[in-house]
N, C-alpha and C. Protein backbone atom coordinates (compact mmCIF):
# COMPACT_ATOMS: atom_id res chain seq x y z
N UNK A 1 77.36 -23.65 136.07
CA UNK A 1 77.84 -24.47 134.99
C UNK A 1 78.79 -23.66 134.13
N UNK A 2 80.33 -24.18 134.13
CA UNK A 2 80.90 -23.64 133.30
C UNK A 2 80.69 -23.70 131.71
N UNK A 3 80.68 -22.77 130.78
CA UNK A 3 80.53 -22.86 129.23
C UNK A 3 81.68 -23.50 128.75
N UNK A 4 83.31 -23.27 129.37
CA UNK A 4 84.10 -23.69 128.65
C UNK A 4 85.29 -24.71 129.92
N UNK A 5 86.03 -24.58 128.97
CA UNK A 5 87.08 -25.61 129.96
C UNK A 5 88.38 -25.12 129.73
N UNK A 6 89.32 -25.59 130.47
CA UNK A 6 90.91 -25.86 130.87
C UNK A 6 91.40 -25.61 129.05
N UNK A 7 91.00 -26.04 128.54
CA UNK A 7 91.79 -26.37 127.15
C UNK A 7 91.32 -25.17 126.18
N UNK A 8 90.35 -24.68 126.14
CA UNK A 8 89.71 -23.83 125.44
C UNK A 8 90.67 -22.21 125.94
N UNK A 9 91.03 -22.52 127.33
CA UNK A 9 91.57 -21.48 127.78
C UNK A 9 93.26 -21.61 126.90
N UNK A 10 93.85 -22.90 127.28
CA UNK A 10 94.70 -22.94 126.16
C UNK A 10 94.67 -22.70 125.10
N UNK A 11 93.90 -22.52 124.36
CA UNK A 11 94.13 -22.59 122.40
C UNK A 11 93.98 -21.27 122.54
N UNK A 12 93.23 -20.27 123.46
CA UNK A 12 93.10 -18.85 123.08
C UNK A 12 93.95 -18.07 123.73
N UNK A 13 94.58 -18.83 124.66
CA UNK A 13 96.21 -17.98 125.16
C UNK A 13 97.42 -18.39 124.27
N UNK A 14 97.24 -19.87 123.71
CA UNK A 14 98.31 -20.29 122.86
C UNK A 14 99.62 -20.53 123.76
N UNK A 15 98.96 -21.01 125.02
CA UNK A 15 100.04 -22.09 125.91
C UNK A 15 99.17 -23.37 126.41
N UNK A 16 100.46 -23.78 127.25
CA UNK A 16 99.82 -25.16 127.66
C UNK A 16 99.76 -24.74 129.56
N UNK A 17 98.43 -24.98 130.23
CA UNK A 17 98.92 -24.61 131.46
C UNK A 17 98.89 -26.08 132.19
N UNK A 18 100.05 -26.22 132.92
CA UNK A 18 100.33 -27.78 133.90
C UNK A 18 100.18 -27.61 135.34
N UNK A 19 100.37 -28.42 135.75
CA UNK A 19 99.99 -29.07 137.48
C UNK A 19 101.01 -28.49 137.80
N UNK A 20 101.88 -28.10 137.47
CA UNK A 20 103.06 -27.70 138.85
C UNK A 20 102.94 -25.74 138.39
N UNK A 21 102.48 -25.39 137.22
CA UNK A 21 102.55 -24.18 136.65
C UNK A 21 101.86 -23.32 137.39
N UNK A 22 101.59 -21.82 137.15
CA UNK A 22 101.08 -20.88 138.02
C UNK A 22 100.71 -20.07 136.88
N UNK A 23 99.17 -20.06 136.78
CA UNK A 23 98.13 -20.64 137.54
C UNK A 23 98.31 -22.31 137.07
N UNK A 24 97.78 -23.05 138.03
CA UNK A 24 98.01 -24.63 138.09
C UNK A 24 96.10 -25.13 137.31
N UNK A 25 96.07 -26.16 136.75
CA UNK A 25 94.59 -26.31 136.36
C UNK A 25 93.54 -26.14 137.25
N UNK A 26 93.62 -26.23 138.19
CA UNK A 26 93.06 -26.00 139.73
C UNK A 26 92.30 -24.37 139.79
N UNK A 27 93.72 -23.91 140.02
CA UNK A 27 93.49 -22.37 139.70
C UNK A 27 92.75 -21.92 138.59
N UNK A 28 92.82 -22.22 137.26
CA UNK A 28 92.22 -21.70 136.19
C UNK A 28 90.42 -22.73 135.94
N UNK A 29 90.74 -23.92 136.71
CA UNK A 29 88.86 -24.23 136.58
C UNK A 29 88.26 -23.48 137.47
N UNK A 30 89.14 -23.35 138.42
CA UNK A 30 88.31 -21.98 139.60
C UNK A 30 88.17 -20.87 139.37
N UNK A 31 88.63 -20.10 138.42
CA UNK A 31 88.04 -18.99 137.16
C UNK A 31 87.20 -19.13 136.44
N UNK A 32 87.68 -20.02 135.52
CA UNK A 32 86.37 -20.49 134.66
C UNK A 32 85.28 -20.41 135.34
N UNK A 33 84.77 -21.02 136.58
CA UNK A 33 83.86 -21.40 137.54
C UNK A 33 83.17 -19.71 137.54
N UNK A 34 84.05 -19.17 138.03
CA UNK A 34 83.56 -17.62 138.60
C UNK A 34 82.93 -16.99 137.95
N UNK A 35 84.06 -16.81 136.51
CA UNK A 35 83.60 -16.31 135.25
C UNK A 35 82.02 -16.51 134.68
N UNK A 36 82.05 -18.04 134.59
CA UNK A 36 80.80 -18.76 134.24
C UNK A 36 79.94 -18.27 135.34
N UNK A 37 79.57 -18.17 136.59
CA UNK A 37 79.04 -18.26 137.58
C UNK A 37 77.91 -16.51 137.62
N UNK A 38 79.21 -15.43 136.96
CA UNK A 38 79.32 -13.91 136.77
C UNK A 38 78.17 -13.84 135.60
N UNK A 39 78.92 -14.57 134.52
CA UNK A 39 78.14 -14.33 133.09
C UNK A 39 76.13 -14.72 133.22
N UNK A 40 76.31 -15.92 134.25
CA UNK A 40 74.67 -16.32 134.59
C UNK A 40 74.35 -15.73 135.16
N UNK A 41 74.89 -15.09 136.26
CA UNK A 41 73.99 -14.01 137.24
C UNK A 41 73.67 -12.75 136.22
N UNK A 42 74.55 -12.30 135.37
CA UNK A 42 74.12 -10.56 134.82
C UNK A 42 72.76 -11.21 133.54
N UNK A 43 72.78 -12.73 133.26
CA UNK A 43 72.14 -12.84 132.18
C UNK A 43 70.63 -13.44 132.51
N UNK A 44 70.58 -14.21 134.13
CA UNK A 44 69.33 -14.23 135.20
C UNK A 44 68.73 -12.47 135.29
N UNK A 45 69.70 -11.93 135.73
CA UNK A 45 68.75 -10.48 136.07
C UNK A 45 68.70 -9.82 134.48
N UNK A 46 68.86 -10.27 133.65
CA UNK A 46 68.45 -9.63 132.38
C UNK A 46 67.07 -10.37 132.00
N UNK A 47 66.98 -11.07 132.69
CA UNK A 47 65.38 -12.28 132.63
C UNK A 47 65.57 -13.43 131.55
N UNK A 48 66.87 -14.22 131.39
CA UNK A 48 67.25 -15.52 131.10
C UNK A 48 66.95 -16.23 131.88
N UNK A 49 66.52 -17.86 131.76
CA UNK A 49 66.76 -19.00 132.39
C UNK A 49 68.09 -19.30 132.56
N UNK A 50 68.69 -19.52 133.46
CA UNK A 50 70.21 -20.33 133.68
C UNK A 50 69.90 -21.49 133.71
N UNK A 51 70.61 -22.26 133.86
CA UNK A 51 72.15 -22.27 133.28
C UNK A 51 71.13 -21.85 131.46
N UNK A 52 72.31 -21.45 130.80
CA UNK A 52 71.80 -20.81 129.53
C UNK A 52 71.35 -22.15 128.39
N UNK A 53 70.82 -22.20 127.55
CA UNK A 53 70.35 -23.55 126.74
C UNK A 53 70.57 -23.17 124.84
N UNK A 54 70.27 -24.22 124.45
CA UNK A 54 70.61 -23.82 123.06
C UNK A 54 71.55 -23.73 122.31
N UNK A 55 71.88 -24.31 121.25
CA UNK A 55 72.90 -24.40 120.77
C UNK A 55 74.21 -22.95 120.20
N UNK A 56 73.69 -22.01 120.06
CA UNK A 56 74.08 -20.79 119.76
C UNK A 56 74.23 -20.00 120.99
N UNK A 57 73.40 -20.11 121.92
CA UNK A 57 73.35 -18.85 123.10
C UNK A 57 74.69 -19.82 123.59
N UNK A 58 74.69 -20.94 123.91
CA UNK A 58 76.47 -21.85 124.62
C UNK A 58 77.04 -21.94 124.04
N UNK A 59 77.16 -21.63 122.35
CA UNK A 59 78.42 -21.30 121.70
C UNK A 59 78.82 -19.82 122.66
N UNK A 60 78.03 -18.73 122.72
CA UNK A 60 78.06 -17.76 122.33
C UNK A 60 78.67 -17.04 123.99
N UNK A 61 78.13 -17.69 124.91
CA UNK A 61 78.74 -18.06 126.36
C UNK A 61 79.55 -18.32 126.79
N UNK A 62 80.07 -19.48 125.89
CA UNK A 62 81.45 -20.16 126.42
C UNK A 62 82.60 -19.55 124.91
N UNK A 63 82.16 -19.12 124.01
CA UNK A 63 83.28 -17.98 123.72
C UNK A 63 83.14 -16.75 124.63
N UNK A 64 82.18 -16.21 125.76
CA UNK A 64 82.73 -14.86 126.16
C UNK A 64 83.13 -15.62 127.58
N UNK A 65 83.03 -16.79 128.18
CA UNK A 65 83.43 -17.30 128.97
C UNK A 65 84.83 -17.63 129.05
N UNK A 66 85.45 -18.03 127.81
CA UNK A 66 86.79 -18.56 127.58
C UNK A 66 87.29 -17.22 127.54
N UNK A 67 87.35 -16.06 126.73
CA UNK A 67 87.78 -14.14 126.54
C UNK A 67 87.92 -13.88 127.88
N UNK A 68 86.89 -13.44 128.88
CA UNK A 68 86.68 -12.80 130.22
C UNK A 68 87.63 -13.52 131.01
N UNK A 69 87.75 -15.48 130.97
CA UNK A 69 88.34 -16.07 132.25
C UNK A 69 90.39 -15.95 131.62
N UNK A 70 90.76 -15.51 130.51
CA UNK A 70 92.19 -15.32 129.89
C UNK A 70 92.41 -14.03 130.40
N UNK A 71 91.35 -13.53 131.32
CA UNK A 71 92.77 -12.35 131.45
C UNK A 71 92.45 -12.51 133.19
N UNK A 72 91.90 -12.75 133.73
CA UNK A 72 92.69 -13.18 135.28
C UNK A 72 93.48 -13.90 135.18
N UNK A 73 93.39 -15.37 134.31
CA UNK A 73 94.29 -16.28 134.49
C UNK A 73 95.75 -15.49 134.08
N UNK A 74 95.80 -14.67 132.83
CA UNK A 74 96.96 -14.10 132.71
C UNK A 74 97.12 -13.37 133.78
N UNK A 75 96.55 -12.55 134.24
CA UNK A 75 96.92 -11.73 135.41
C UNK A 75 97.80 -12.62 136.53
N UNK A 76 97.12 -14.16 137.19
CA UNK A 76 97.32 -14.83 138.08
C UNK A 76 98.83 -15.46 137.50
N UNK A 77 98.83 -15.36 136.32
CA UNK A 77 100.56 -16.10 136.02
C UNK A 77 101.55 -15.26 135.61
N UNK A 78 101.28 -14.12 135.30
CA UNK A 78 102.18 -13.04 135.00
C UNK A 78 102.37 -11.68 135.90
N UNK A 79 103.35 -11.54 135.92
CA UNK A 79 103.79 -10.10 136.85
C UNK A 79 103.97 -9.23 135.44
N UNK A 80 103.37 -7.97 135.69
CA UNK A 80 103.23 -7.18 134.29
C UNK A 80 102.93 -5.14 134.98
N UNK A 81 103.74 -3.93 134.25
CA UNK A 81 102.86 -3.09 134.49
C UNK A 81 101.64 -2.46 133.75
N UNK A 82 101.92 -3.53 132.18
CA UNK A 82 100.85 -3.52 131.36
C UNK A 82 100.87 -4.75 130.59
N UNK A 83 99.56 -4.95 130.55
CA UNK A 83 99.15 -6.53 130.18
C UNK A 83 99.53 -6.21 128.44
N UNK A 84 99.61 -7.61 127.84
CA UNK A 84 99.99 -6.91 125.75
C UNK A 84 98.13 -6.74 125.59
N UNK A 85 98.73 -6.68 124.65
CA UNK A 85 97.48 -5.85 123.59
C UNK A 85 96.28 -7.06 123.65
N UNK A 86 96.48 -8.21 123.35
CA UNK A 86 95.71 -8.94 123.64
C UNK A 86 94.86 -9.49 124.71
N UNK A 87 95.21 -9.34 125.79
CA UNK A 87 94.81 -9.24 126.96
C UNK A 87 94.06 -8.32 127.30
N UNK A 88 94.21 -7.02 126.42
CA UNK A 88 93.60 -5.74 127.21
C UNK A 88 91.96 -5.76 126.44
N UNK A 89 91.93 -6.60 125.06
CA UNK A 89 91.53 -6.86 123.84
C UNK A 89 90.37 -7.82 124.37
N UNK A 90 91.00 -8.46 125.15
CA UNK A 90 90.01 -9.77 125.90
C UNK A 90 89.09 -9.32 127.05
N UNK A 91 89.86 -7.89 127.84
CA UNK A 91 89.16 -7.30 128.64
C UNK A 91 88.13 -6.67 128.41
N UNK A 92 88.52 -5.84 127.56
CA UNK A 92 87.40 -4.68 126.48
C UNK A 92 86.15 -5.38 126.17
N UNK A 93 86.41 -6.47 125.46
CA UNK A 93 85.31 -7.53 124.35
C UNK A 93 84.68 -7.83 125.77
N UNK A 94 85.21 -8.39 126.94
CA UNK A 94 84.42 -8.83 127.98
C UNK A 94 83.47 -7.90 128.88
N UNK A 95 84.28 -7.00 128.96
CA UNK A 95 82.73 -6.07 129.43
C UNK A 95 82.01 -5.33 128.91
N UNK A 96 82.49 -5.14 127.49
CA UNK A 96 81.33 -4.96 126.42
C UNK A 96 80.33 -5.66 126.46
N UNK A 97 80.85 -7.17 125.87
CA UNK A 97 79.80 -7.98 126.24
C UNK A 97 79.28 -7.57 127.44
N UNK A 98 78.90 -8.37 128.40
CA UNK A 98 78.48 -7.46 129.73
C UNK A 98 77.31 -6.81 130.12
N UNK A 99 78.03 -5.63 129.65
CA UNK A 99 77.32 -3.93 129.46
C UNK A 99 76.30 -4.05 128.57
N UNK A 100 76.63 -4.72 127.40
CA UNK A 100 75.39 -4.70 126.61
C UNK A 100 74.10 -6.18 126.76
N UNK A 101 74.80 -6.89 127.66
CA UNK A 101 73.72 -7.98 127.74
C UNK A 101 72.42 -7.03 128.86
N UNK A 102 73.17 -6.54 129.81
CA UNK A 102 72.76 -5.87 131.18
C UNK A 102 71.76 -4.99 130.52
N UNK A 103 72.44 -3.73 129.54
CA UNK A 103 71.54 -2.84 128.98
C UNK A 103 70.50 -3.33 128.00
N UNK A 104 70.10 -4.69 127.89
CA UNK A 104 69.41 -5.64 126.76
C UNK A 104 70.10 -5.08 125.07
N UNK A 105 71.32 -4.61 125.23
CA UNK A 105 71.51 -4.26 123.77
C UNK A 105 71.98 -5.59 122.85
N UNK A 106 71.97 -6.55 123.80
CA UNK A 106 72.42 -7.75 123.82
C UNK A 106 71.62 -9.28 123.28
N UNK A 107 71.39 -9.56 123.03
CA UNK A 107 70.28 -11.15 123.16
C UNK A 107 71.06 -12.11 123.18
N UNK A 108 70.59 -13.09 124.01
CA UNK A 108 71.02 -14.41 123.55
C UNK A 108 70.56 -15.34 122.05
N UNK A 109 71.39 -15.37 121.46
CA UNK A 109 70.74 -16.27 120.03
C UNK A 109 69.90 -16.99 120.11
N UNK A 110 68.73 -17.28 119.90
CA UNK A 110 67.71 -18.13 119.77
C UNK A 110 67.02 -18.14 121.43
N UNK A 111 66.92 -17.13 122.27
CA UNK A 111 66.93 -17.42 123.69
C UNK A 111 66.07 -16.14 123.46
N UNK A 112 64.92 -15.82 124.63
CA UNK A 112 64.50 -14.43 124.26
C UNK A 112 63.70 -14.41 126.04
N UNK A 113 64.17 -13.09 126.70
CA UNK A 113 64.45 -13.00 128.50
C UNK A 113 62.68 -13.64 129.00
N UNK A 114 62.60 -14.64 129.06
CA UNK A 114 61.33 -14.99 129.92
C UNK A 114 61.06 -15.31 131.56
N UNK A 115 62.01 -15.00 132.24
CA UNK A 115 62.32 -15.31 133.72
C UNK A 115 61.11 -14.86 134.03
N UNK A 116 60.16 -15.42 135.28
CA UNK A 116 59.48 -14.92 136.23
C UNK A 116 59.89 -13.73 136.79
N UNK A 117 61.44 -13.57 137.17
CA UNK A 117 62.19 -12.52 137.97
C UNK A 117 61.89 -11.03 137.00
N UNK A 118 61.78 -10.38 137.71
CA UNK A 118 61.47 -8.75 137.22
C UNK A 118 63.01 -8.64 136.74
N UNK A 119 63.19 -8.38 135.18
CA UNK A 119 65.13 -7.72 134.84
C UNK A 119 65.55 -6.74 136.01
N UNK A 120 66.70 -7.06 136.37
CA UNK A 120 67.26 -5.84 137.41
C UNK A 120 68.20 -4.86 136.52
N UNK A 121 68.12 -5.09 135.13
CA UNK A 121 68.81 -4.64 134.58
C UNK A 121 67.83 -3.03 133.38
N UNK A 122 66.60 -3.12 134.42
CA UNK A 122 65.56 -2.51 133.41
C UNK A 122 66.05 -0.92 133.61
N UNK A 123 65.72 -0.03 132.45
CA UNK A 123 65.85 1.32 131.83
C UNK A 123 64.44 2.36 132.43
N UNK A 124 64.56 2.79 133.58
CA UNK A 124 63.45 3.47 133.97
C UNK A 124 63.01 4.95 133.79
N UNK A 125 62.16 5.18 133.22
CA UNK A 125 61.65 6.53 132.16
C UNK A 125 61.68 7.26 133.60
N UNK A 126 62.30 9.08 133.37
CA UNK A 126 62.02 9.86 134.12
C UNK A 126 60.27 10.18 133.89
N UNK A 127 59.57 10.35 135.35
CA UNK A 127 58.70 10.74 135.60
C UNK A 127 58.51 12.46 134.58
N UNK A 128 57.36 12.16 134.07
CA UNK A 128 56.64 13.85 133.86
C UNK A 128 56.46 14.38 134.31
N UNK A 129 56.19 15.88 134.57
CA UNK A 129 55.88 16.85 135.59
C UNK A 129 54.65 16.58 135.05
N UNK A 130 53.50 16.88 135.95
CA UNK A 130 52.27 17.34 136.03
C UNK A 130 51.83 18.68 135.75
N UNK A 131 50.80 18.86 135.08
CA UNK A 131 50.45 20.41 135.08
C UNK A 131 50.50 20.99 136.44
N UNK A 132 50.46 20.61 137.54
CA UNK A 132 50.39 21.62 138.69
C UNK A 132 51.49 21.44 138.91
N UNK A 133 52.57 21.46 137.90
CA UNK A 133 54.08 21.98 138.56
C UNK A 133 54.43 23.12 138.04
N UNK A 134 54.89 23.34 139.42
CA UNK A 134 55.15 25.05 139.40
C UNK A 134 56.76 25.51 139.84
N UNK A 135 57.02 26.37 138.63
CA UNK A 135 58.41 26.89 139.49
C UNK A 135 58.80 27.84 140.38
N UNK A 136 59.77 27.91 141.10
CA UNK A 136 59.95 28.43 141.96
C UNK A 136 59.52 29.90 142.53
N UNK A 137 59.58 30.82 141.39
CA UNK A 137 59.49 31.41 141.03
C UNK A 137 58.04 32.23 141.14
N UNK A 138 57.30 30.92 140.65
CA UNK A 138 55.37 30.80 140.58
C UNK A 138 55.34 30.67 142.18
N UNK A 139 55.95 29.84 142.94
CA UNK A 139 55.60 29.69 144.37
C UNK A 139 55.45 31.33 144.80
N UNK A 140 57.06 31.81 144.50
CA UNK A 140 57.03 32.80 145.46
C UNK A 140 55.85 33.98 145.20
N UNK A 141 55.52 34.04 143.87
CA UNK A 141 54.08 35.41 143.39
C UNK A 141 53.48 34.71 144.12
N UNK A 142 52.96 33.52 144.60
CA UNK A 142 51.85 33.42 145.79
C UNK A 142 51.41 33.46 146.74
């Protein structure tokens, strides 16, 4: 389920994209799609329910949904050897977001991770040595 749409992608690029244009609406709901598709999988293995619910966590979705899917689509309509500032701006914010949903530095607003699924995104403590660890050192006096 996409968070946002065709038009949302317009007001935050500040063009209009058409049927004969490149990317064509076609092209850019089939981002959106991906985008949306990306954002539920990292936020399932963080132990969310998908599609996401609530009035704040789908604000909060389909603004990083509309950010993340503006810079393929720019990519897909522009030939560039550096994207402007804004674009790079949209990239950054997007895998921030991301990174910090993955690392739980993240929450969804009013949403809190209850999945059956074990997080694949969990922080696993290095093991302690045991008192009968011995260094190398100790091996060899024996």
């Amino acid at each position: 389920m996409a968070y946002c749409d065709v038009a949302d992608i317009e007001k935050e690029m500040q063009l209009t994209i058409s049927i004969g244009g490149r990317p064509d609406r076609e092209d850019v709901e089939a981002i959106i799609d991906d985008i949306a598709a990306e954002l539920d999988g990292i936020a399932q293995a963080a132990g969310y329910t998908v599609p996401v619910t609530g009035t704040q966590a789908v604000a909060l979705m389909k603004r990083y949904n509309t950010i993340c899917a503006c810079v393929p689509v720019w990519h897909s309509g522009f030939v560039s050897d550096s994207p402007p500032a804004r674009v790079e701006y949209w990239d950054k914010q997007c895998e921030a977001f991301k990174m910090r949903l993955k690392k739980g530095e993240q929450q969804l607003p009013g949403l809190l991770p209850e999945s059956e699924i074990d997080p694949a995104f969990e922080i696993a403590s290095f093991p302690n040595r045991d008192r009968h660890w011995r260094t190398r050192e100790e091996l060899d006096e024996t």
